[in-house]
Protein backbone atom coordinates (compact mmCIF):
# COMPACT_ATOMS: atom_id res chain seq x y z
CA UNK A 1 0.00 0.00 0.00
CA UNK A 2 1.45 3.17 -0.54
CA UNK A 3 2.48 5.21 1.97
CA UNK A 4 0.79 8.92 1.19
CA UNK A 5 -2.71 6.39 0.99
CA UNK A 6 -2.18 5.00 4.21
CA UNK A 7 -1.17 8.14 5.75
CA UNK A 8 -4.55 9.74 4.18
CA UNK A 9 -6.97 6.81 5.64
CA UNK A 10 -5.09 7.46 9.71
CA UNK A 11 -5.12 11.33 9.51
CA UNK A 12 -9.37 10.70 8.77
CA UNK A 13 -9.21 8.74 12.26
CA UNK A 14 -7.02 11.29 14.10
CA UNK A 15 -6.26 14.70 14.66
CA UNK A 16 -2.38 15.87 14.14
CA UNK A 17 -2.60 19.29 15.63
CA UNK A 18 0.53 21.35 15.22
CA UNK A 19 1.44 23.83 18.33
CA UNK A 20 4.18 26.05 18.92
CA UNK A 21 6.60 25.17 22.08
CA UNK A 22 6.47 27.30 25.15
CA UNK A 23 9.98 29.36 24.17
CA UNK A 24 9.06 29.56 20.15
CA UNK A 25 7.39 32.64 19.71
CA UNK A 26 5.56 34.46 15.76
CA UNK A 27 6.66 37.76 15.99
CA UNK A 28 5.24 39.60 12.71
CA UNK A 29 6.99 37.43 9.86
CA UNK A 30 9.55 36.61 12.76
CA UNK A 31 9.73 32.62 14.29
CA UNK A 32 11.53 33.42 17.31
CA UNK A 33 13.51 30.63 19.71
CA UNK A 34 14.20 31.79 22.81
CA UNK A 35 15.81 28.53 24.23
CA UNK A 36 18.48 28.57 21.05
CA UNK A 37 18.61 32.58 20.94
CA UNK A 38 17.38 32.16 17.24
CA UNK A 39 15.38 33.87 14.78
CA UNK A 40 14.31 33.26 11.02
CA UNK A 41 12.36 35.34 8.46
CA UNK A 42 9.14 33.70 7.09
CA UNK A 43 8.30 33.74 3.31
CA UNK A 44 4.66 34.70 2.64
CA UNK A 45 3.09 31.04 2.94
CA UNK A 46 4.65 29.80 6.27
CA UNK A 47 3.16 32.78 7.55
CA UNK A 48 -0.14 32.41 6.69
CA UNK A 49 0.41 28.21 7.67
CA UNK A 50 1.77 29.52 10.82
CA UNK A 51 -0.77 31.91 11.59
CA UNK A 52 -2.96 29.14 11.61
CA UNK A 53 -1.55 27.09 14.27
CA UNK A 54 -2.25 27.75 17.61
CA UNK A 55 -2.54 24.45 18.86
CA UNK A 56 -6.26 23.62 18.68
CA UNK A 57 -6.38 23.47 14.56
CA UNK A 58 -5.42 20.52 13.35
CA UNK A 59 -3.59 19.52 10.66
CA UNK A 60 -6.95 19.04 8.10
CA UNK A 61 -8.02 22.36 9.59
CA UNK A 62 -5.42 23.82 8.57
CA UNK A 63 -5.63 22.63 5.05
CA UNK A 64 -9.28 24.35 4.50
CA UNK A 65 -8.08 27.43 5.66
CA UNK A 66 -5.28 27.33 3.16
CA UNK A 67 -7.14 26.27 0.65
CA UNK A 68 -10.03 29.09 1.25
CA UNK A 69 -7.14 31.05 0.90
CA UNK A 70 -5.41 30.13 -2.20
CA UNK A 71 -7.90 28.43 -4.09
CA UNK A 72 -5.76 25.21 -4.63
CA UNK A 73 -6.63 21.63 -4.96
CA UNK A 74 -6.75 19.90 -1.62
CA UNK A 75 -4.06 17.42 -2.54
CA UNK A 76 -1.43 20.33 -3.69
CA UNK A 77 -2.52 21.99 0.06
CA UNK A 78 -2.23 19.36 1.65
CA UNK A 79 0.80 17.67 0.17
CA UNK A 80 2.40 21.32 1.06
CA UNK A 81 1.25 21.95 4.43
CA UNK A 82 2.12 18.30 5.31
CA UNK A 83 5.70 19.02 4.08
CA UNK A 84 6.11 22.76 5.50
CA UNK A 85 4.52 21.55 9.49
CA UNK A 86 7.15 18.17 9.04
CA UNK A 87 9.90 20.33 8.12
CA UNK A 88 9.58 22.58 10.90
CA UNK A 89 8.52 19.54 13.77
CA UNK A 90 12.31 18.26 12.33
CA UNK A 91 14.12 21.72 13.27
CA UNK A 92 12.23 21.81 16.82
CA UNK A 93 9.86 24.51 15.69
CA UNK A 94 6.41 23.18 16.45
CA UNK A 95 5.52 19.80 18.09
CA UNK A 96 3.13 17.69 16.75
CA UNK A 97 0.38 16.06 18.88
CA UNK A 98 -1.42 13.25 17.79
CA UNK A 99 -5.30 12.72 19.35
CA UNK A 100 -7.98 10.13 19.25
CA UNK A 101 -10.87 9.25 20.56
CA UNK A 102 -9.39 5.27 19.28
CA UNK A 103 -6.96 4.45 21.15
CA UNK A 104 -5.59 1.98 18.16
CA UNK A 105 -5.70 4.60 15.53
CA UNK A 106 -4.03 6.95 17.81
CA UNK A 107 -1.26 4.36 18.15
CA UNK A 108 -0.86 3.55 14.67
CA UNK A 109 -0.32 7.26 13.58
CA UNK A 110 1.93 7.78 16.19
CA UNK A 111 4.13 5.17 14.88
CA UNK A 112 3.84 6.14 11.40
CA UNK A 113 5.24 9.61 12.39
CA UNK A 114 7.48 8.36 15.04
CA UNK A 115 9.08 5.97 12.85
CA UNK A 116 8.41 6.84 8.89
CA UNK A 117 8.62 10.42 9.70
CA UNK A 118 10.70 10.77 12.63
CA UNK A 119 8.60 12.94 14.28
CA UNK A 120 10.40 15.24 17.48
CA UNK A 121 8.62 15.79 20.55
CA UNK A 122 10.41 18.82 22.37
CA UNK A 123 10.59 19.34 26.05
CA UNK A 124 11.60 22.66 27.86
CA UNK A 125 12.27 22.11 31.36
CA UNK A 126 13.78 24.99 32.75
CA UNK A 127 14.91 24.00 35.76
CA UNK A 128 18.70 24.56 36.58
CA UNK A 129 18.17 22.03 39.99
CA UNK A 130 20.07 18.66 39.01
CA UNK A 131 17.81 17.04 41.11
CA UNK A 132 14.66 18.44 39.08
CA UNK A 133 15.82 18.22 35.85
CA UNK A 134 16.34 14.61 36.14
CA UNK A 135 13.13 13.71 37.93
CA UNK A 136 11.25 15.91 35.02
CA UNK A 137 13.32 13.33 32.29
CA UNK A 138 12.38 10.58 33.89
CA UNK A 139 8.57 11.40 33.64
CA UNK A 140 8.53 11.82 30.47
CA UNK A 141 10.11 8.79 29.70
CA UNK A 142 8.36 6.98 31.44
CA UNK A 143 5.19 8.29 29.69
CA UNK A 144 6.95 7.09 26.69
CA UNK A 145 7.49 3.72 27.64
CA UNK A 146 4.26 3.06 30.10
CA UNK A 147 1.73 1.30 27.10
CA UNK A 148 4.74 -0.89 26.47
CA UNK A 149 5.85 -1.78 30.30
CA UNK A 150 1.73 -2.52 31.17
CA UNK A 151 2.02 -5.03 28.11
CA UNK A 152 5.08 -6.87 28.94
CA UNK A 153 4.07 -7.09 32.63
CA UNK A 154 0.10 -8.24 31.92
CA UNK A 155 1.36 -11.04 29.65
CA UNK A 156 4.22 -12.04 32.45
CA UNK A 157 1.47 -11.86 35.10
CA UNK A 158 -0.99 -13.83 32.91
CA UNK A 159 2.04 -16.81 32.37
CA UNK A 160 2.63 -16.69 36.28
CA UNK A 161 -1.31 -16.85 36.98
CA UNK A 162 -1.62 -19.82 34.45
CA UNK A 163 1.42 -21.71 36.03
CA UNK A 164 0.68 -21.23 39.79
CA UNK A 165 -0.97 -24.33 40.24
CA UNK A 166 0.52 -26.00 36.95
CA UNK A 167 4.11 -25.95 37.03
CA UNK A 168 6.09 -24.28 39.76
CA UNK A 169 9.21 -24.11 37.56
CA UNK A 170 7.74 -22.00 35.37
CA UNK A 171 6.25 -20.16 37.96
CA UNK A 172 9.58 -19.08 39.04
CA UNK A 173 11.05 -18.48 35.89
CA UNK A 174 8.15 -16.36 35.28
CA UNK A 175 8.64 -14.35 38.65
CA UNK A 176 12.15 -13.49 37.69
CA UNK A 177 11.83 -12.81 34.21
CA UNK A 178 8.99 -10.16 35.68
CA UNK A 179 11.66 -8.55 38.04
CA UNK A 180 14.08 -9.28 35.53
CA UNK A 181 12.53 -7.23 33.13
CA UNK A 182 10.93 -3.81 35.48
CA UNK A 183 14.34 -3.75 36.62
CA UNK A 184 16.05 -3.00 33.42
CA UNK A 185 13.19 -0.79 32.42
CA UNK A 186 13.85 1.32 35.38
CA UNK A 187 17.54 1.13 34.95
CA UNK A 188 17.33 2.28 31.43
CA UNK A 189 14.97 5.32 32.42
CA UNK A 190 16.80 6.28 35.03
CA UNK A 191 20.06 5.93 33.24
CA UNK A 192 18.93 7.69 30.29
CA UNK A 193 17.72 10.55 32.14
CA UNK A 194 21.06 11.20 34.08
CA UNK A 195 23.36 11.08 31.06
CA UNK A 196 20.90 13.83 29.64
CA UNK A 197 20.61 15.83 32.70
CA UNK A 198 24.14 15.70 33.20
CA UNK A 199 24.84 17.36 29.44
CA UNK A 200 22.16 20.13 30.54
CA UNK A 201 23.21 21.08 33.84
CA UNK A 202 26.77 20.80 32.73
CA UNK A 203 26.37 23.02 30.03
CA UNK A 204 24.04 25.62 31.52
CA UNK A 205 26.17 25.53 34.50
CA UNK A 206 29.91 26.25 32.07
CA UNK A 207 27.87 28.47 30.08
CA UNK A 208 26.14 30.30 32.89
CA UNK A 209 22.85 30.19 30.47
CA UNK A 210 20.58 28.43 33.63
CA UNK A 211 17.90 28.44 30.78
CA UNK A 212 19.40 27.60 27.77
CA UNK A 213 18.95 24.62 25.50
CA UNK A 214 16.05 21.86 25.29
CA UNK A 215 15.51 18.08 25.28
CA UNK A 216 14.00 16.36 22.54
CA UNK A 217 12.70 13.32 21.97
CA UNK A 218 13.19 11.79 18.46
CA UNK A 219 11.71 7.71 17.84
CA UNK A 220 13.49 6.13 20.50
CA UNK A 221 16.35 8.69 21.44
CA UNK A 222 16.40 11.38 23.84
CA UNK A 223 18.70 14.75 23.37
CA UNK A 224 19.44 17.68 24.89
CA UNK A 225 20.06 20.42 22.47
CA UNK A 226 21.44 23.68 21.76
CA UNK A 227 23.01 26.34 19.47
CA UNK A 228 24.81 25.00 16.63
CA UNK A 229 27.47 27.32 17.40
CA UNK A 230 27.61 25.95 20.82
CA UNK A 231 27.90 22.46 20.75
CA UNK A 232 31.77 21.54 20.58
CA UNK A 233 31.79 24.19 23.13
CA UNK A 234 33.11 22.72 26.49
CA UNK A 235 34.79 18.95 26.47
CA UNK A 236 32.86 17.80 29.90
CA UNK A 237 29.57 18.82 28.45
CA UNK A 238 30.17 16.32 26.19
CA UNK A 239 31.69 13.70 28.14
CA UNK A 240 29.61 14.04 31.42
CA UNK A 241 27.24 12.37 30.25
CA UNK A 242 28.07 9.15 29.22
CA UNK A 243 31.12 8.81 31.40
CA UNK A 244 29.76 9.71 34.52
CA UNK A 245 26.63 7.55 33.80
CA UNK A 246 29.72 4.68 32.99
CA UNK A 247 30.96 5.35 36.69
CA UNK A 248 27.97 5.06 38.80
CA UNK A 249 27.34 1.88 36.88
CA UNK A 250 30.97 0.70 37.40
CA UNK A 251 30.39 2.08 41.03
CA UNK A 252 27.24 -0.17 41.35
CA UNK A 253 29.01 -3.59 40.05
CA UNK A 254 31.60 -2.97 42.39
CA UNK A 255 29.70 -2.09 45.54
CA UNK A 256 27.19 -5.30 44.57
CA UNK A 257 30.13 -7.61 44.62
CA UNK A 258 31.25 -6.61 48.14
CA UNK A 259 28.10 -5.33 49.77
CA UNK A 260 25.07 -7.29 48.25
CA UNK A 261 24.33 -10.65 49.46
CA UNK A 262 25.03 -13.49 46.23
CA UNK A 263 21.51 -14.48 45.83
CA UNK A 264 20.66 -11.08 44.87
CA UNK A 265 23.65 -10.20 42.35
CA UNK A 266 21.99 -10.43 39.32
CA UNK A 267 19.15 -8.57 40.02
CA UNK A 268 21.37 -5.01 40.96
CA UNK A 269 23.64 -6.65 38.27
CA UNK A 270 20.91 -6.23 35.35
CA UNK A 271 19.63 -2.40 36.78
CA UNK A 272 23.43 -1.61 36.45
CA UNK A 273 24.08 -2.84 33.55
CA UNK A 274 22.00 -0.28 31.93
CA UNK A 275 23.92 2.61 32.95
CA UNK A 276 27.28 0.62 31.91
CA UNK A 277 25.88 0.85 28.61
CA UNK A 278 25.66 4.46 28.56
CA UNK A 279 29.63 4.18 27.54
CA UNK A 280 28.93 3.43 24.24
CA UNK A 281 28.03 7.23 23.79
CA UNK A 282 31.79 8.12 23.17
CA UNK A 283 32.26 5.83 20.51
CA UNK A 284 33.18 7.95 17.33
CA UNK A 285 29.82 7.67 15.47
CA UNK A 286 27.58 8.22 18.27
CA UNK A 287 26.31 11.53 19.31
CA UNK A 288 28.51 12.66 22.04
CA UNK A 289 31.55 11.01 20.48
CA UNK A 290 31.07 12.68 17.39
CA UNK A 291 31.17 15.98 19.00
CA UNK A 292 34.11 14.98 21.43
CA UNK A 293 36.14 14.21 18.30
CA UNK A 294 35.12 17.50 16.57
CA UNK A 295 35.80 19.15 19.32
CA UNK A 296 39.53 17.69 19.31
CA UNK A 297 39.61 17.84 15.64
CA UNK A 298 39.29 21.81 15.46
CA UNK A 299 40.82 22.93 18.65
CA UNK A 300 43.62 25.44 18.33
């Protein structure tokens, strides 16, 4: 099936409805980002598109408007005004939410952006508290992830219910592969959100911007982001993240081996191991080690 079709037949079931972030600001013919200290100079038609949004139109919405406008086909408008509200959900500009009343439909379009379209969700917390930057993160993660975690754990509670009185091996398979599993999950959103709060406070901190910057979320991976200009701009805001992450999992093997009784290794074991992971950051192609080795490559 092609892909525009199948895009056509969701956006029917849902509404996308476009909507400025709190620091991104129209200002005449002006989009204005406070959090990057940016601004850029509209042509005639993202005006009036933007003019529209104000994040209870939707994306069809929209579309009539323009149309009323400009007297075009509705498959030209909305071909454009598809490509225009994309283009500027991909350069942190507006964020696209995704409602409907089906909760299936709703799902399905939210994986057709997230994944075909790569559709960013951007977060401004402005907090410059460690402590509250990292508890906001993990929220929002864990709104990410919560559909998926209630899955995984109904179907491991269902195969513990059914072997209770069946088969107590499985049973207790079943009961470990459940704490097995929550335990990762809440090392990897708790591991995720330090390396990122670590790159903002870092950098707002060197910087002495205590407002500065934003997190986005993009598919599966969380950033935090700033000026172009800015981001080879202090080695430890690159490397806090990841390598301090590294350490308090290091920290954590270390301290289970010597402090945790050996029936209970593996569970502290697998929460650690998530933030071990975090190391992987520095490699050259990654995010942060890209940067790191720019940074190297054009110091004076």
């Amino acid at each position: 099936m092609n892909i525009k079709y199948l895009l056509s037949i969701i956006m029917c079931k849902v509404n996308i409805i476009p909507d400025f972030p709190p620091r991104v600001k129209l200002i005449d013919n002006i989009i204005s980002d406070d959090a990057l200290q940016y601004e850029t100079k509209l042509n005639s038609t993202a005006l009036a598109v933007f003019k529209l949004v104000d994040g209870k139109n939707n994306l069809l919405d929209i579309v009539k408007d323009m149309n009323f406008q400009y007297g075009c086909k509705d498959d030209r408008v909305l071909n454009d005004v598809n490509q225009l509200i994309l283009d500027a959900n991909k350069r942190n500009i507006l964020n696209l939410k995704i409602e409907s009343n089906n909760l299936l439909y709703k799902n399905i379009a939210r994986l057709i952006f997230n994944i075909l379209y790569r559709r960013v969700e951007r977060y401004d917390i402005l907090d410059s508290n460690f402590f509250m930057i990292f508890v906001q993160l993990c929220k929002i993660i864990i709104s990410k992830l919560k559909g998926l975690v209630i899955i995984l754990d109904l179907a491991i509670l269902f195969i513990l219910y059914l072997s209770y009185d069946f088969n107590q091996t499985i049973y207790e398979y079943a009961w470990n592969i459940f704490a097995y599993v929550n335990l990762f999950i809440i090392g990897t959103v708790t591991s995720i959100s330090m390396h990122e709060t670590l790159h903002a406070y870092y950098f707002r901190k060197i910087s002495n911007q205590t407002k500065s910057g934003f997190f986005v979320i993009r598919g599966m991976m969380m950033s935090f982001k700033r000026r172009k200009d800015q981001q080879i701009s202090g080695l430890w805001v690159e490397l806090s993240g990841p390598f301090i992450t590294f350490v308090i999992g290091a920290a954590g093997y270390v301290s289970t081996y010597f402090l945790i009784p050996k029936e209970f290794y593996l569970y502290f074991y697998i929460f650690f191991f998530s933030y071990l992971i975090q190391i992987v950051n520095l490699l050259p192609f990654s995010g942060d080690g890209k940067n790191i080795l720019l940074r190297i490559l054009f110091s004076k």
